[in-house]
Protein backbone atom coordinates (compact mmCIF):
# COMPACT_ATOMS: atom_id res chain seq x y z
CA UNK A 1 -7.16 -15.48 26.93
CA UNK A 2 -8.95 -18.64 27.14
CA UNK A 3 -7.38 -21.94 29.09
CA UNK A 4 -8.87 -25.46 28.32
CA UNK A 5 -8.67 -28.10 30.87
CA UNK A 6 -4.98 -29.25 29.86
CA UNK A 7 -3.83 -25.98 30.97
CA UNK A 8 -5.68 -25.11 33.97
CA UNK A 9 -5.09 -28.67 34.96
CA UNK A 10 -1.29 -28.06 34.69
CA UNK A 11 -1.99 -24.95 36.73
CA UNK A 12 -2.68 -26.76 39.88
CA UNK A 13 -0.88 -29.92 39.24
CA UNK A 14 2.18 -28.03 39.03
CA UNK A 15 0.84 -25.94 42.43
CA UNK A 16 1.35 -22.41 40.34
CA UNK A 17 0.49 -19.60 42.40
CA UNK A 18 -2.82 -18.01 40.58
CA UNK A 19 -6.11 -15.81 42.11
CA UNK A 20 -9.12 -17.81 41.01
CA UNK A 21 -12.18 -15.92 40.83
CA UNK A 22 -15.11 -17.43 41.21
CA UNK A 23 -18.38 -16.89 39.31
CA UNK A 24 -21.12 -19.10 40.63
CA UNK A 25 -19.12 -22.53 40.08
CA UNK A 26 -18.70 -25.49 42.30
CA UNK A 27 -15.65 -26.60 42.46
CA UNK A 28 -15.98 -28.68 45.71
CA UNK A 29 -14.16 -32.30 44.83
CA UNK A 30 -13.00 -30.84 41.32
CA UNK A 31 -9.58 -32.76 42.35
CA UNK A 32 -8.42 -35.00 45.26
CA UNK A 33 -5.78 -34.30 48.07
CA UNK A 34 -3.08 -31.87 47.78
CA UNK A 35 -4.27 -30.72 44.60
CA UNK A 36 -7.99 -30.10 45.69
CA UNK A 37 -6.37 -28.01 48.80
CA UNK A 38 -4.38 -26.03 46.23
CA UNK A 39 -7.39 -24.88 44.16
CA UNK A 40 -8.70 -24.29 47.28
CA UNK A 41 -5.97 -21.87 48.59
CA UNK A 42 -6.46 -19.63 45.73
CA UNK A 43 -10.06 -19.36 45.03
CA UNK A 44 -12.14 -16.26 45.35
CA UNK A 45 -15.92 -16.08 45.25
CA UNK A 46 -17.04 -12.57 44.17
CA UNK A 47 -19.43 -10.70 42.00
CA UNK A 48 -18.51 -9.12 38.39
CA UNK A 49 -18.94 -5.76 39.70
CA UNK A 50 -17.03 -6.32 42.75
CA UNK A 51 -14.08 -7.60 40.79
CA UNK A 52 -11.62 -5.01 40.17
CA UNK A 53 -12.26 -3.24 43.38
CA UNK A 54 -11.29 -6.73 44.72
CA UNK A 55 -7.99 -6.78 43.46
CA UNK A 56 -7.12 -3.09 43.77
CA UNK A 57 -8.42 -3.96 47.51
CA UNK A 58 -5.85 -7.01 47.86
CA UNK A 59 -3.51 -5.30 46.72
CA UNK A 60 -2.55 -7.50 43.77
CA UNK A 61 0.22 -6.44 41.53
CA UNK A 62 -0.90 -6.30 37.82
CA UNK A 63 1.24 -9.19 36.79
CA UNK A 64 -0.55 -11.59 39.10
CA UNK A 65 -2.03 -14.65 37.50
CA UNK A 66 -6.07 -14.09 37.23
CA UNK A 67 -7.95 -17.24 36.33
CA UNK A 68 -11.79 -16.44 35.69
CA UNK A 69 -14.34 -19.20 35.98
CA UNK A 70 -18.19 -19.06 35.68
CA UNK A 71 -20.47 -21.59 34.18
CA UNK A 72 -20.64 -20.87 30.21
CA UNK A 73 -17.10 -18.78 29.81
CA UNK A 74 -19.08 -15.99 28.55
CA UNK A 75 -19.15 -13.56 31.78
CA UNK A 76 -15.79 -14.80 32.68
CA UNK A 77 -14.63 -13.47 29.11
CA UNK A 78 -15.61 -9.99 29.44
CA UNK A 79 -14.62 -9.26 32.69
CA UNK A 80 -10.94 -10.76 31.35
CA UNK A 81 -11.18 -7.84 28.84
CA UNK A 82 -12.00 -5.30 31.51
CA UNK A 83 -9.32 -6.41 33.37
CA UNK A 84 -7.24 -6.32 30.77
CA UNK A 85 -8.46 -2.67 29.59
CA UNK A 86 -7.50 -2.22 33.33
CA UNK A 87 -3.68 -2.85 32.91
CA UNK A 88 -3.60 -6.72 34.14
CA UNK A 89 -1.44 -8.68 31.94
CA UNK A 90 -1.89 -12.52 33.08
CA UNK A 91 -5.51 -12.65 32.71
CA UNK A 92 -7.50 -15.88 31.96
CA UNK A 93 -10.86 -17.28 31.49
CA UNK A 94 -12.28 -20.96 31.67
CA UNK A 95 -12.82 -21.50 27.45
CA UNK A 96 -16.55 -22.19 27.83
CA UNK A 97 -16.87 -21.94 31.32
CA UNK A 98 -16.64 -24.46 33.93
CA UNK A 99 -19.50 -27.08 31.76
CA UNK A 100 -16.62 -27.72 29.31
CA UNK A 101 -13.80 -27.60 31.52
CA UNK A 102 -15.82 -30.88 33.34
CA UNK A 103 -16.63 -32.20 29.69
CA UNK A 104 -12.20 -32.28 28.86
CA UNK A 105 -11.81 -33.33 32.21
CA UNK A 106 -13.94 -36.80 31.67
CA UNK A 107 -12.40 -36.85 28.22
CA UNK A 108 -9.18 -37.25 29.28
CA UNK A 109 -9.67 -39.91 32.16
């Protein structure tokens, strides 16, 4: 399932406890303070293949919150749906990758 800024923005505002895996984004200075450090706290910088074997490695139950991000949303997509294939049931994607998620973001300032 795809998450627009709003949403992932409410995600860490709100200090929700989610894994965010990390595709080849920057997210350095994405927020400020508290909420910076809290996006901080959960992410994860990994490879597509190394992703499930990741969280079968940590452990992660499959009702953990899984928040994909990689440039364009397209990679980010189809590893959602192998997660999904592979029973996780909160999985999410950045809808068109990280570029848009900045594009909302100065939108909404």
């Amino acid at each position: 399932m795809g998450i627009g800024y709003y949403q992932f923005n409410n995600l860490i505002k709100n200090r929700v406890p989610f894994v965010l895996l990390n595709y080849g984004v920057d997210f350095k200075n994405f927020e400020k303070g508290i909420f910076q450090a809290h996006l901080e706290k959960h992410l994860v910088i990994t490879t597509p293949e190394e992703t499930l074997n990741y969280l079968k490695a940590q452990n992660f139950p499959l009702e953990q919150s899984i928040i994909l991000a990689c440039p364009e949303g397209k990679m980010s997509e189809k590893i959602a749906q192998k997660l999904e294939k592979a029973g996780y049931k909160n999985v999410y994607f950045l809808s068109g990758g990280y570029q848009n998620i900045l594009k909302e973001k100065s939108t909404s300032e």
